[in-house]
N, C-alpha and C. Protein backbone atom coordinates (compact mmCIF):
# COMPACT_ATOMS: atom_id res chain seq x y z
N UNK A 1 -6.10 -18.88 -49.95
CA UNK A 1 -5.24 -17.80 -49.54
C UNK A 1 -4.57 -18.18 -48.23
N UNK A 2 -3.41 -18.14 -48.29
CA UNK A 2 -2.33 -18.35 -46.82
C UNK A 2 -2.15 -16.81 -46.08
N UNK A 3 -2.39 -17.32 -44.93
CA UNK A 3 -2.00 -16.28 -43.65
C UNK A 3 -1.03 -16.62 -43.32
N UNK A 4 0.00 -15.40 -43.32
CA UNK A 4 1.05 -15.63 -42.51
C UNK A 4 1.20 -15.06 -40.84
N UNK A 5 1.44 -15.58 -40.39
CA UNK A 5 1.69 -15.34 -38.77
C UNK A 5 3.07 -14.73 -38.32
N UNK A 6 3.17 -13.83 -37.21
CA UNK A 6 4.31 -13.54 -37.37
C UNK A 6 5.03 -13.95 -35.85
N UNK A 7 5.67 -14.12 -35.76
CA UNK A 7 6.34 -15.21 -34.70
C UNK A 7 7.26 -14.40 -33.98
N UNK A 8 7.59 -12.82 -34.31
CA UNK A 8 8.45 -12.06 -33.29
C UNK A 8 8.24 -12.26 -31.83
N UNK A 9 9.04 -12.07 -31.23
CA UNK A 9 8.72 -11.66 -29.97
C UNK A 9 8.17 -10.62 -29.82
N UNK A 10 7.19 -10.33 -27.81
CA UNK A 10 6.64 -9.69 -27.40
C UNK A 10 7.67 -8.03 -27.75
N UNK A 11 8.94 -8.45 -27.51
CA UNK A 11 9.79 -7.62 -26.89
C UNK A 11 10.27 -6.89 -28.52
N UNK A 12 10.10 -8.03 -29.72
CA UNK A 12 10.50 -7.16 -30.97
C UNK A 12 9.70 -6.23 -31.55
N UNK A 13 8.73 -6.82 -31.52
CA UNK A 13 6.77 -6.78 -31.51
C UNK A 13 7.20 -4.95 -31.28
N UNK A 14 7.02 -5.04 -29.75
CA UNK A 14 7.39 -4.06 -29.15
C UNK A 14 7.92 -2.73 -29.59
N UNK A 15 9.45 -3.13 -29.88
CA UNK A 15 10.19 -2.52 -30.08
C UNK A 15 10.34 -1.64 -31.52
N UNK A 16 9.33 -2.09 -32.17
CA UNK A 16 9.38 -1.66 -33.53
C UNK A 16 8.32 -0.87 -33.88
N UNK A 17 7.41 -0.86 -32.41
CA UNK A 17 6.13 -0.02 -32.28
C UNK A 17 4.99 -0.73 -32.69
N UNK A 18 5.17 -2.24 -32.78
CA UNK A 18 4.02 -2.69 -33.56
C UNK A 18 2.76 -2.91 -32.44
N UNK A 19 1.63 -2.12 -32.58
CA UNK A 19 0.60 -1.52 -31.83
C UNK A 19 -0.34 -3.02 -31.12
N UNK A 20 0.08 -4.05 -31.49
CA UNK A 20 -0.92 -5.59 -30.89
C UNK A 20 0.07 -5.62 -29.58
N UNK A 21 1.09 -5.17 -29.76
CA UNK A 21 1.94 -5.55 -28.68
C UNK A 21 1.85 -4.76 -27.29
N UNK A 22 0.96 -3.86 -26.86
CA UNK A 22 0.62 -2.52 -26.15
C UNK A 22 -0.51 -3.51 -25.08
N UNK A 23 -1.21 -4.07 -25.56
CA UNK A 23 -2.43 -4.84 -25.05
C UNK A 23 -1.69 -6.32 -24.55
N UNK A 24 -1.19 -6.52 -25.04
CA UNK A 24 -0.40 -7.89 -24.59
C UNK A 24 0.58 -7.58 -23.36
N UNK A 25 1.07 -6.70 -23.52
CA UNK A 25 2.06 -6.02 -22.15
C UNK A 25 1.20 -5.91 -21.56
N UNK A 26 0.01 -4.90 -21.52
CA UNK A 26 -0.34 -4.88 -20.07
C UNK A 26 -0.94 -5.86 -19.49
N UNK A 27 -1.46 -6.91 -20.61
CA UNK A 27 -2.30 -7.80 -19.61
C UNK A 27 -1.46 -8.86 -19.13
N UNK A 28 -0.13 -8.83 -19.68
CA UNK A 28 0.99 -9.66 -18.76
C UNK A 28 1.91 -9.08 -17.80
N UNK A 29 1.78 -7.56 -17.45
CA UNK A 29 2.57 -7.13 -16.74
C UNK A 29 1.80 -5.75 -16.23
N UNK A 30 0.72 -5.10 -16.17
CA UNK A 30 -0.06 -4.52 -15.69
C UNK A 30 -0.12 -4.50 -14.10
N UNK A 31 -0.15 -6.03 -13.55
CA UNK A 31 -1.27 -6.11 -11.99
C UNK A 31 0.68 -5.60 -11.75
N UNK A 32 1.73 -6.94 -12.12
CA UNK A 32 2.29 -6.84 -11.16
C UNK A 32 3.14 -5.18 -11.29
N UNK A 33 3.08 -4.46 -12.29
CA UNK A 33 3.41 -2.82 -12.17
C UNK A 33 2.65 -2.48 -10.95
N UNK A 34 1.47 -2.48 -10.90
CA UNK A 34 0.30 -2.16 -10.45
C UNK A 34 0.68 -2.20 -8.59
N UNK A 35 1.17 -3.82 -8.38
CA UNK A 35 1.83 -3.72 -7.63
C UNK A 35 2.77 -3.62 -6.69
N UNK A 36 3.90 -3.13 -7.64
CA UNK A 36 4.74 -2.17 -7.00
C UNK A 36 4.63 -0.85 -6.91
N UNK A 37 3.89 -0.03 -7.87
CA UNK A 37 3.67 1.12 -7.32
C UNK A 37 2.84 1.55 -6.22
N UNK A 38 1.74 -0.20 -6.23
CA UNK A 38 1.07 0.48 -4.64
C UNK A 38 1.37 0.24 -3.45
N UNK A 39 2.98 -0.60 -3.37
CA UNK A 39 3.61 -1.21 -2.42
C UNK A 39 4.90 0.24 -2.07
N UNK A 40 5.08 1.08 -2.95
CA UNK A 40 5.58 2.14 -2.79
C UNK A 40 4.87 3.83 -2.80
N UNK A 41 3.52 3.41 -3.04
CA UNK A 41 2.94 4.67 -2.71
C UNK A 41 1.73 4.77 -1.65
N UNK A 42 1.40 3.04 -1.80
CA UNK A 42 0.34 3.11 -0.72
C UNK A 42 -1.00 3.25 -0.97
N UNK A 43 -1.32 4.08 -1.96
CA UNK A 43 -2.82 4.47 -2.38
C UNK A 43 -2.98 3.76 -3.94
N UNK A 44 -4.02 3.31 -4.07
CA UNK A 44 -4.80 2.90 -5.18
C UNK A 44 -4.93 3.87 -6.35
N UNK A 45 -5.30 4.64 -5.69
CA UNK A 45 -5.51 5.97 -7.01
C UNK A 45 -4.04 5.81 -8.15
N UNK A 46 -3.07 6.72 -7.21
CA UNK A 46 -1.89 6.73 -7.49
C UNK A 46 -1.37 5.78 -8.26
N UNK A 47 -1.29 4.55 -7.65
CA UNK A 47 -0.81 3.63 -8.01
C UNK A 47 -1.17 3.32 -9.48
N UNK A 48 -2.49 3.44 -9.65
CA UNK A 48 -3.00 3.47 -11.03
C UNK A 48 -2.48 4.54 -12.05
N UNK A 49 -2.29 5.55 -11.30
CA UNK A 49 -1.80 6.87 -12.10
C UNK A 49 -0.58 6.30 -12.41
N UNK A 50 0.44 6.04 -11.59
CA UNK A 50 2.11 5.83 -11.99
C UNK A 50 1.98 4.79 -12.97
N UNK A 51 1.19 3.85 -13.06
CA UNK A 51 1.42 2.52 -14.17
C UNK A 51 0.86 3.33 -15.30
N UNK A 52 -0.12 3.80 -15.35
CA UNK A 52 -0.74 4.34 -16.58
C UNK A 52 0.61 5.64 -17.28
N UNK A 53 1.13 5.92 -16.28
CA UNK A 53 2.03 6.92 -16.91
C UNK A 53 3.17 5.99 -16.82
N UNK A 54 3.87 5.23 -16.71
CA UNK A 54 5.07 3.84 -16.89
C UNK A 54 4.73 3.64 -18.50
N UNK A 55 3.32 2.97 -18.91
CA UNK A 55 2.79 2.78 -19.98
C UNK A 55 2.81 3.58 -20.82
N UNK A 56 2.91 4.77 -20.66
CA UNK A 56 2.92 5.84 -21.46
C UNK A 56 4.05 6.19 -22.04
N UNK A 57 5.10 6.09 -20.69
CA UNK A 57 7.01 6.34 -20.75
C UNK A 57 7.34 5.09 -21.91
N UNK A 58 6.80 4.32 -21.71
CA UNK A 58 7.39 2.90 -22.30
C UNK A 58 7.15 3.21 -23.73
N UNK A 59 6.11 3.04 -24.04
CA UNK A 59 5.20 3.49 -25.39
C UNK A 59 6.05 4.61 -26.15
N UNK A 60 6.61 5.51 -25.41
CA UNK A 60 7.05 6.12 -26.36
C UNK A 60 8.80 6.11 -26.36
N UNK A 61 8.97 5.24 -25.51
CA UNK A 61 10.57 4.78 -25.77
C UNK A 61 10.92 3.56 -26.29
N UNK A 62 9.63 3.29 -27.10
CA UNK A 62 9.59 1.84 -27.55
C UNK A 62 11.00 1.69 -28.54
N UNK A 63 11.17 2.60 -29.56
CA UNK A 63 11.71 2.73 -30.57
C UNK A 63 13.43 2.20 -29.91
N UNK A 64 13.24 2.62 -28.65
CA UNK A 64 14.96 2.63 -27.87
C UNK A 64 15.25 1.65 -27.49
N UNK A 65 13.82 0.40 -27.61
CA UNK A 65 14.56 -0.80 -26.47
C UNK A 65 15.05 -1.83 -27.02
N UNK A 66 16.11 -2.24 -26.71
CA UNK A 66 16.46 -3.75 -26.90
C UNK A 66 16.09 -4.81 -27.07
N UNK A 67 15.44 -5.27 -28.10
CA UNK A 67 14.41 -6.33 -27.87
C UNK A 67 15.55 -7.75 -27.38
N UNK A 68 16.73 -7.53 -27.06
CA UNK A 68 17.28 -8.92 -26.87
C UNK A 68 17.27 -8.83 -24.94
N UNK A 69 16.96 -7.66 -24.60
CA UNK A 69 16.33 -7.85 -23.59
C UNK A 69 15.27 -8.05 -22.65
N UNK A 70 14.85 -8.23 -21.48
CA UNK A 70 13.16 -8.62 -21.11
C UNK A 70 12.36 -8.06 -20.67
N UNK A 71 11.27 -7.43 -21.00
CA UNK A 71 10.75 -6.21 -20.55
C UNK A 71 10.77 -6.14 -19.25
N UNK A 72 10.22 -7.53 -18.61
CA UNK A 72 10.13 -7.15 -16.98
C UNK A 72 10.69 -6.62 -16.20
N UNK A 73 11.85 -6.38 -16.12
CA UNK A 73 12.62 -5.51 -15.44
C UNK A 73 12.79 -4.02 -16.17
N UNK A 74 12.99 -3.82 -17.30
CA UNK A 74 13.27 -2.78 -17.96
C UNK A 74 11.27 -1.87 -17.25
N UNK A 75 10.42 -2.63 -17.44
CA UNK A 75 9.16 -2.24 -17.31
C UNK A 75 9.19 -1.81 -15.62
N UNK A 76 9.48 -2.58 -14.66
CA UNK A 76 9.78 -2.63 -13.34
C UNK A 76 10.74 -1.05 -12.76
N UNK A 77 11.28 -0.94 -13.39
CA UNK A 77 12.25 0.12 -13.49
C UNK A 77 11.65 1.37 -13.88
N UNK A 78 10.71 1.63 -14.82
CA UNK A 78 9.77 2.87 -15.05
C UNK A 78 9.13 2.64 -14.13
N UNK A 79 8.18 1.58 -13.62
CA UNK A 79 7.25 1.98 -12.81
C UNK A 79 7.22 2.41 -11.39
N UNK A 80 8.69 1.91 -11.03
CA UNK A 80 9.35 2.25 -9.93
C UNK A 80 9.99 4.01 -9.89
N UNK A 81 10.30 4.62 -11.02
CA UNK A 81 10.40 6.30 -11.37
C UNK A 81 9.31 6.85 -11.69
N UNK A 82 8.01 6.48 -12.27
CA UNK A 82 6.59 6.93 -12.08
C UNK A 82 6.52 7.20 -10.87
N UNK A 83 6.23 6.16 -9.89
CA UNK A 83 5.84 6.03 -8.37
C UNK A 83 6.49 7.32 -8.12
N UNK A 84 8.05 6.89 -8.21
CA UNK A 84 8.60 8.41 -7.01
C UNK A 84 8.42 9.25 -7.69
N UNK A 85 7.78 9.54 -8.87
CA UNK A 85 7.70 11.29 -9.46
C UNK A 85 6.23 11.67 -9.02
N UNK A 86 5.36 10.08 -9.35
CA UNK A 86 3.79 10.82 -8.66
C UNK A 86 4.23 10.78 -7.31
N UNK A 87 4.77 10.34 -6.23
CA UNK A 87 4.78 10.68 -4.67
C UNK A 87 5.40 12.24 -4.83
N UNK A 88 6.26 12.31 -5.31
CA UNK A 88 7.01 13.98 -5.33
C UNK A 88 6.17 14.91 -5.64
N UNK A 89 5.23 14.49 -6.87
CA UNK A 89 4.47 15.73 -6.69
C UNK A 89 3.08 15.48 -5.71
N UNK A 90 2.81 14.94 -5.60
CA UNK A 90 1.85 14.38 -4.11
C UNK A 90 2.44 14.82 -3.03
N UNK A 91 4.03 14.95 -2.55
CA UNK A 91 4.21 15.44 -1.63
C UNK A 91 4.69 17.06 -1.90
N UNK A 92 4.56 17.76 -2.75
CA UNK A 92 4.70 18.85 -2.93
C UNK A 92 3.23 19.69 -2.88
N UNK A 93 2.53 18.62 -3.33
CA UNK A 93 1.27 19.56 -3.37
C UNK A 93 0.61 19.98 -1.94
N UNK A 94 0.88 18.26 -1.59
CA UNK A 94 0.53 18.34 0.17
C UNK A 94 1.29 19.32 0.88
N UNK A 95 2.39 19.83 0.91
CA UNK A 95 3.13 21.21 1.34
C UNK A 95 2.46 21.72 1.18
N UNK A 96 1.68 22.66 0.11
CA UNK A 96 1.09 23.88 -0.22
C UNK A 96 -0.30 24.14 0.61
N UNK A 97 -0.73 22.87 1.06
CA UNK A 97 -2.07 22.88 2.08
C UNK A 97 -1.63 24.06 2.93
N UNK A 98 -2.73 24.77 3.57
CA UNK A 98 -2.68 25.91 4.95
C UNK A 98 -2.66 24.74 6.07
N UNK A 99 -1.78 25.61 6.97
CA UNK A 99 -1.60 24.79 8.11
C UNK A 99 -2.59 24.35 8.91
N UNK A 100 -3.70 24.80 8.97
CA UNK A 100 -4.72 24.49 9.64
C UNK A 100 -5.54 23.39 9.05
N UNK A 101 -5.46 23.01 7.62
CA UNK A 101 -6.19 21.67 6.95
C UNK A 101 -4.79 20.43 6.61
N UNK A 102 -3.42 20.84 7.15
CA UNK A 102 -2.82 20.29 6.80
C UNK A 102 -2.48 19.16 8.23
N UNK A 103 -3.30 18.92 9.27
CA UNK A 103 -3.58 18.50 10.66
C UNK A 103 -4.42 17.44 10.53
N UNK A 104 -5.29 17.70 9.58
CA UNK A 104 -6.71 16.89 9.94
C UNK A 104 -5.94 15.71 8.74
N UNK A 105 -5.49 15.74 7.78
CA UNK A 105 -4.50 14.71 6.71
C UNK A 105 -3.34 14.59 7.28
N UNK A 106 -2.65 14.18 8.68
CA UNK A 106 -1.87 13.94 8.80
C UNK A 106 -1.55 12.06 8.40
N UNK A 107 -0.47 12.02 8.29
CA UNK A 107 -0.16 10.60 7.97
C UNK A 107 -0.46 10.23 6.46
N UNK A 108 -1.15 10.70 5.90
CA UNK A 108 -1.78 10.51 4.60
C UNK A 108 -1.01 9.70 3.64
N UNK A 109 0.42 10.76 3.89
CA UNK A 109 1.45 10.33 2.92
C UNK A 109 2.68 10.24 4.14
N UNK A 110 3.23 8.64 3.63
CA UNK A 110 4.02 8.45 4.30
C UNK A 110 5.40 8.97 4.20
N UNK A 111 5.88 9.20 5.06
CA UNK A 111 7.84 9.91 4.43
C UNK A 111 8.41 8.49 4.17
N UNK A 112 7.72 7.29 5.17
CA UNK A 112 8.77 6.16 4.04
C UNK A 112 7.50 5.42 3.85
N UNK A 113 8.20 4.71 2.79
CA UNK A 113 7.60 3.66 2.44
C UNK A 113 8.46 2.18 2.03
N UNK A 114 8.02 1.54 1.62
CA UNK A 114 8.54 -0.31 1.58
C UNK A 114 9.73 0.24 0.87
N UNK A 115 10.67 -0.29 0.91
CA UNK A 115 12.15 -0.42 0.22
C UNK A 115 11.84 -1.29 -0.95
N UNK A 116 12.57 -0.57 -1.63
CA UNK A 116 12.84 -1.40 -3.14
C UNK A 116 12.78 -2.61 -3.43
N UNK A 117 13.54 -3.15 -2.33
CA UNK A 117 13.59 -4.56 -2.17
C UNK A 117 12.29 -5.16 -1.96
N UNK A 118 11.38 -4.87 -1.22
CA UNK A 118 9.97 -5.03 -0.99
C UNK A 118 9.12 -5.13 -2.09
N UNK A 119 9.57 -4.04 -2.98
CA UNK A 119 8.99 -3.42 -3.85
C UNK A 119 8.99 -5.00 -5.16
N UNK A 120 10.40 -5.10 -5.08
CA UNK A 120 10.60 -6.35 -6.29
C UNK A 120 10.60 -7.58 -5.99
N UNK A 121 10.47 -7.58 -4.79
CA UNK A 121 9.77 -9.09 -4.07
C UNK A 121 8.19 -9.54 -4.10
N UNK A 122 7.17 -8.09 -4.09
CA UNK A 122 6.14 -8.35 -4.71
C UNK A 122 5.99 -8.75 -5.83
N UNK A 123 7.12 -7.99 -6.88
CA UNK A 123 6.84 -7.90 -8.36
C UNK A 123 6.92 -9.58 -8.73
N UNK A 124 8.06 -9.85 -8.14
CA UNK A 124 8.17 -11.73 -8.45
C UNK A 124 7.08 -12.66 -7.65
N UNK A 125 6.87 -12.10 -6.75
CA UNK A 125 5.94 -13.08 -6.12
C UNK A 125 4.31 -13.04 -7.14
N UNK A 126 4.05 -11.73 -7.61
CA UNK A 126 3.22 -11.68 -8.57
C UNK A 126 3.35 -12.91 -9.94
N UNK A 127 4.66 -12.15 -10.25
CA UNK A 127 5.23 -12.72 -12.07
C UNK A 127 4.82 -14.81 -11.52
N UNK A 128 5.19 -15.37 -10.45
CA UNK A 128 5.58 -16.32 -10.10
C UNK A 128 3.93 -16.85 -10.38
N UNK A 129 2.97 -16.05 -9.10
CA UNK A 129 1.27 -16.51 -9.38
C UNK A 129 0.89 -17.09 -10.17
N UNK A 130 1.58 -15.82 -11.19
CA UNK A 130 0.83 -15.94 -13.03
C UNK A 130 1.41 -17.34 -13.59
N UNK A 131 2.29 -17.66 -13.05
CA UNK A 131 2.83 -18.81 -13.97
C UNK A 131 2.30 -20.23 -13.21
N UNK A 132 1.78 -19.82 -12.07
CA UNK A 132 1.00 -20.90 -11.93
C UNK A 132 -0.50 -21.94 -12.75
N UNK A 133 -0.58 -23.43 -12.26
CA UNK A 133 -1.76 -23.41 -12.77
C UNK A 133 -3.04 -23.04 -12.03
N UNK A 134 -3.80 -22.61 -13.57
CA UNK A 134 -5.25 -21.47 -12.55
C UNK A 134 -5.89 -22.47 -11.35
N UNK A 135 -5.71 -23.93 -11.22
CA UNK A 135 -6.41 -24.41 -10.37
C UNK A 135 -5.32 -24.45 -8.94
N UNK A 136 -4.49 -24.40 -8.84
CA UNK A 136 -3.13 -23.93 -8.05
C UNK A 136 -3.51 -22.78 -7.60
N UNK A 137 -2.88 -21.60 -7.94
CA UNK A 137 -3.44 -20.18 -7.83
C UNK A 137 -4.88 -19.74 -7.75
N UNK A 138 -5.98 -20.26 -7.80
CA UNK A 138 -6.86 -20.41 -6.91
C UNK A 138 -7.40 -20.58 -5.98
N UNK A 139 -6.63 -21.94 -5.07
CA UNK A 139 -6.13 -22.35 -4.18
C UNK A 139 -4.97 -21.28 -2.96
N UNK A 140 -4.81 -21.00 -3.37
CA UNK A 140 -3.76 -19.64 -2.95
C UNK A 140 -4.58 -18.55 -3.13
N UNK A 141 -5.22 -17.83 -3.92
CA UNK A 141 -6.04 -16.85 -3.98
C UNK A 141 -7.03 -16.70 -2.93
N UNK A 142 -7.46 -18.29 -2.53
CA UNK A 142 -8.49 -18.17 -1.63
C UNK A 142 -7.83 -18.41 -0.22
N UNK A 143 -7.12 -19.19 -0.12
CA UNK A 143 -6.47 -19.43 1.26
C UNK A 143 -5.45 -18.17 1.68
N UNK A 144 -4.93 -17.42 0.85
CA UNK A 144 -4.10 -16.33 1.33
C UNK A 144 -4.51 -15.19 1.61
N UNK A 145 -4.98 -15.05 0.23
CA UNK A 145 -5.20 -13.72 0.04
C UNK A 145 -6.86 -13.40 0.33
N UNK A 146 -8.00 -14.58 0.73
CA UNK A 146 -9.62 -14.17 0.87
C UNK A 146 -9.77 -14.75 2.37
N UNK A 147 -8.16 -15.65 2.66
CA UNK A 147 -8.76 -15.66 3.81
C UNK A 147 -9.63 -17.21 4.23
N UNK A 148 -10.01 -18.13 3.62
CA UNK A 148 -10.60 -19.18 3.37
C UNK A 148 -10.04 -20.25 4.52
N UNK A 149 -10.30 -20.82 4.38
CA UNK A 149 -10.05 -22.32 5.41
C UNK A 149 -9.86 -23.32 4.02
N UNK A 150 -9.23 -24.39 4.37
CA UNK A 150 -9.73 -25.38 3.64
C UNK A 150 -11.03 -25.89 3.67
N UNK A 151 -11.39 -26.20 4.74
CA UNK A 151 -12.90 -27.09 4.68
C UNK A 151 -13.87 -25.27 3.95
N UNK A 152 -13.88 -24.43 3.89
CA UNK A 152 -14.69 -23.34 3.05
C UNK A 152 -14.19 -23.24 1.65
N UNK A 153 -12.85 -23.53 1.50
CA UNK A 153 -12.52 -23.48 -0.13
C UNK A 153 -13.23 -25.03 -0.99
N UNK A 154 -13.13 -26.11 -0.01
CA UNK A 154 -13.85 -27.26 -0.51
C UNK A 154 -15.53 -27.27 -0.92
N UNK A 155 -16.20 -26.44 0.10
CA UNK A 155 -17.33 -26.34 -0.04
C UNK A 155 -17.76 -24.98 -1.18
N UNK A 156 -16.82 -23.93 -1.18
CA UNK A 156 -17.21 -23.36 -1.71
C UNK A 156 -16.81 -23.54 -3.79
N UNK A 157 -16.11 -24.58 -3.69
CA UNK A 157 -15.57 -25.15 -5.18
C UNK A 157 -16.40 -26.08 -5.35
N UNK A 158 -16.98 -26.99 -4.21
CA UNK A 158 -17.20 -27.86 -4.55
C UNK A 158 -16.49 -28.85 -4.81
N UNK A 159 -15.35 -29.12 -4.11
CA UNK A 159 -14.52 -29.98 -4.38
C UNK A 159 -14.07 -30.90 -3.13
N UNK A 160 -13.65 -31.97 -2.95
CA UNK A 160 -13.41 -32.97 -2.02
C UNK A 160 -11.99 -32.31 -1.45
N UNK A 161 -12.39 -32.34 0.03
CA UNK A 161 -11.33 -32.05 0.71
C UNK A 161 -10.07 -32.22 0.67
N UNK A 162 -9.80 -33.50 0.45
CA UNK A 162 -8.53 -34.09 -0.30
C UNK A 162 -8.04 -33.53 -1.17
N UNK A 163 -8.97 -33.05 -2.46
CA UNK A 163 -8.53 -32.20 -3.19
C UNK A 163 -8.21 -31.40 -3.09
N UNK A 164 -8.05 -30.01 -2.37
CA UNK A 164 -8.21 -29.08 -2.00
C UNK A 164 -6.50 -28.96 -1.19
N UNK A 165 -6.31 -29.73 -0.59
CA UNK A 165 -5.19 -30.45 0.32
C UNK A 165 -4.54 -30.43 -0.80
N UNK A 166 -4.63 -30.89 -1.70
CA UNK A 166 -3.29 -31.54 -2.32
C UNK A 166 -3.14 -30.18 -3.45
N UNK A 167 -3.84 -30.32 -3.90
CA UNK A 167 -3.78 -28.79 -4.82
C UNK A 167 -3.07 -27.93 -3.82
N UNK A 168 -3.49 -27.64 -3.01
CA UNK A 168 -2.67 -26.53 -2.22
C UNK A 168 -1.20 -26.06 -1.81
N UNK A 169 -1.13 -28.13 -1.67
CA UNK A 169 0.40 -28.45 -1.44
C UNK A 169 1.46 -28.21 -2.46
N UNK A 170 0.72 -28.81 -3.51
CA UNK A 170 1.31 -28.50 -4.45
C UNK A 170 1.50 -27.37 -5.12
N UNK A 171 0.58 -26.33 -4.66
CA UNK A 171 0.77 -24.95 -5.42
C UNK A 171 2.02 -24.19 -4.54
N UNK A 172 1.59 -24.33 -3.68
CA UNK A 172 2.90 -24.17 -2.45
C UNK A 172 4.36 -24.59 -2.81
N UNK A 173 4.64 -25.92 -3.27
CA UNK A 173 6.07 -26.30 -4.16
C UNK A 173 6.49 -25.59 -5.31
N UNK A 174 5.24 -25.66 -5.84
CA UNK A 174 5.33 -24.71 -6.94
C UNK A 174 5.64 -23.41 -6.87
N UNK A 175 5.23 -22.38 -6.26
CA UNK A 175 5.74 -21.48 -6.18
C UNK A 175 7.16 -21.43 -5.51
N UNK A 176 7.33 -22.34 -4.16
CA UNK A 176 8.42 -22.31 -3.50
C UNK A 176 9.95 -21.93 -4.45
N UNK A 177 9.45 -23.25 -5.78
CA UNK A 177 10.36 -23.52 -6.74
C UNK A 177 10.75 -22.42 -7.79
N UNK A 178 9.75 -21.15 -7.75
CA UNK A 178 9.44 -20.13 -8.80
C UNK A 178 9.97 -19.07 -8.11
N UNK A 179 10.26 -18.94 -6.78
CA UNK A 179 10.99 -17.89 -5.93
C UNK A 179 12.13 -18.11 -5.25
N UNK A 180 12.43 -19.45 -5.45
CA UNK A 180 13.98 -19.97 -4.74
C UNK A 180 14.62 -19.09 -5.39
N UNK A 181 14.74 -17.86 -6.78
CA UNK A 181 16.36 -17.02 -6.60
C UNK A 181 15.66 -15.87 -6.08
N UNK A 182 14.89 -16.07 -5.21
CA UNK A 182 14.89 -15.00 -4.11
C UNK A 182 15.65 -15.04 -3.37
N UNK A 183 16.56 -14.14 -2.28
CA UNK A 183 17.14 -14.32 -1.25
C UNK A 183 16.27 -13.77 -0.07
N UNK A 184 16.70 -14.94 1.21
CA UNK A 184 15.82 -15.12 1.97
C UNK A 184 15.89 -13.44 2.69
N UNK A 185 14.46 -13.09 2.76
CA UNK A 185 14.00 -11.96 3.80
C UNK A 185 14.87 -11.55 4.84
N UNK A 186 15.20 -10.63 5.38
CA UNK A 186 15.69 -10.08 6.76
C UNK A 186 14.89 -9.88 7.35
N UNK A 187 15.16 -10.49 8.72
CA UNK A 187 13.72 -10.40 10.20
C UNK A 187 13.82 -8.86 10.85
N UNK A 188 12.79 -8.33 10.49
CA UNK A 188 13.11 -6.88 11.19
C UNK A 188 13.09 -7.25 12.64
N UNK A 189 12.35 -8.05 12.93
CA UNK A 189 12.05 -8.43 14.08
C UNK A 189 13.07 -8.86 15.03
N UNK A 190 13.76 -9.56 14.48
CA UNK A 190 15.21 -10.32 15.38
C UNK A 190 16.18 -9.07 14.99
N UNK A 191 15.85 -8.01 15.26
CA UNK A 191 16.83 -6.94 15.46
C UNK A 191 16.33 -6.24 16.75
């Protein structure tokens, strides 16, 4: 007996409602939703709430999308109108507090937060990670984002210093090369 396989895309898959394709989105586009809504709302909770409801928006506008287009942005774009509908009602509710408990939560919720631009500079710097190799992005995981030294990422891999060096360097090109159509940052600072 022959199996046939079916070779659509994620995005046709998708679009036609076919239900394998729900689990495959999020586990390729989940963190970095994940983080833009918490680069625009700030809290964890939330942040989880707006993607889970993005996922939800999507899911049921599946039938509408274009599969000749790419979800990532189309996906980027809900999760970015989740965010500001959960902050809106987060900041509506926070209004309704009595003035006297509404003192002790000050700051809670910010009136601004990261600009858009911020917002989709994470999203690529994420998408970019993922396309690294896991021994690359490891290397980066630990030196950036845990904080590591080299001589502690060597010992703690187990791996020769040298190694560690060069992997690094190279994950570093690598990404460099995966975000060059970024345009370069504005220095808040040199203002």
């Amino acid at each position: 007996m022959f199996t046939t396989f079916d070779t659509s895309t994620l995005e046709e898959r998708f679009s036609r409602g076919d239900e394998t394709a729900l689990p495959e989105m999020y586990r390729r586009y989940s963190a970095p939703m994940f983080a833009t809504a918490l680069s625009l709302l700030g809290n964890r909770d939330l942040a989880a709430e707006a993607v889970q409801q993005a996922f939800v928006q999507a899911w049921r506008a599946a039938a509408g999308f274009d599969p000749q287009r790419e979800l990532q942005p189309w996906l980027y774009a809900i999760t970015r109108r989740t965010a500001v509908d959960v902050y809106r009602r987060e900041r509506r509710s926070a209004q309704h507090v009595p003035l006297d408990e509404s003192r002790a939560g000050e700051g809670e919720f910010a009136t601004e937060g990261p600009s858009m631009d911020a917002a989709w500079r994470a999203w690529q710097v994420r998408v970019a990670l993922e396309q690294l190799h896991p021994d690359e992005r490891q290397m980066l995981q630990l030196a950036y984002f845990d904080g590591f030294t080299q001589s502690e990422i060597s010992k703690t891999l187990g791996i020769a210093l040298g190694t560690v060096k060069s992997r690094t360097a190279r994950a570093q090109r690598r990404l460099a090369q995966l975000l060059a159509h970024l345009p370069e940052a504005e220095d808040d600072s040199a203002q």
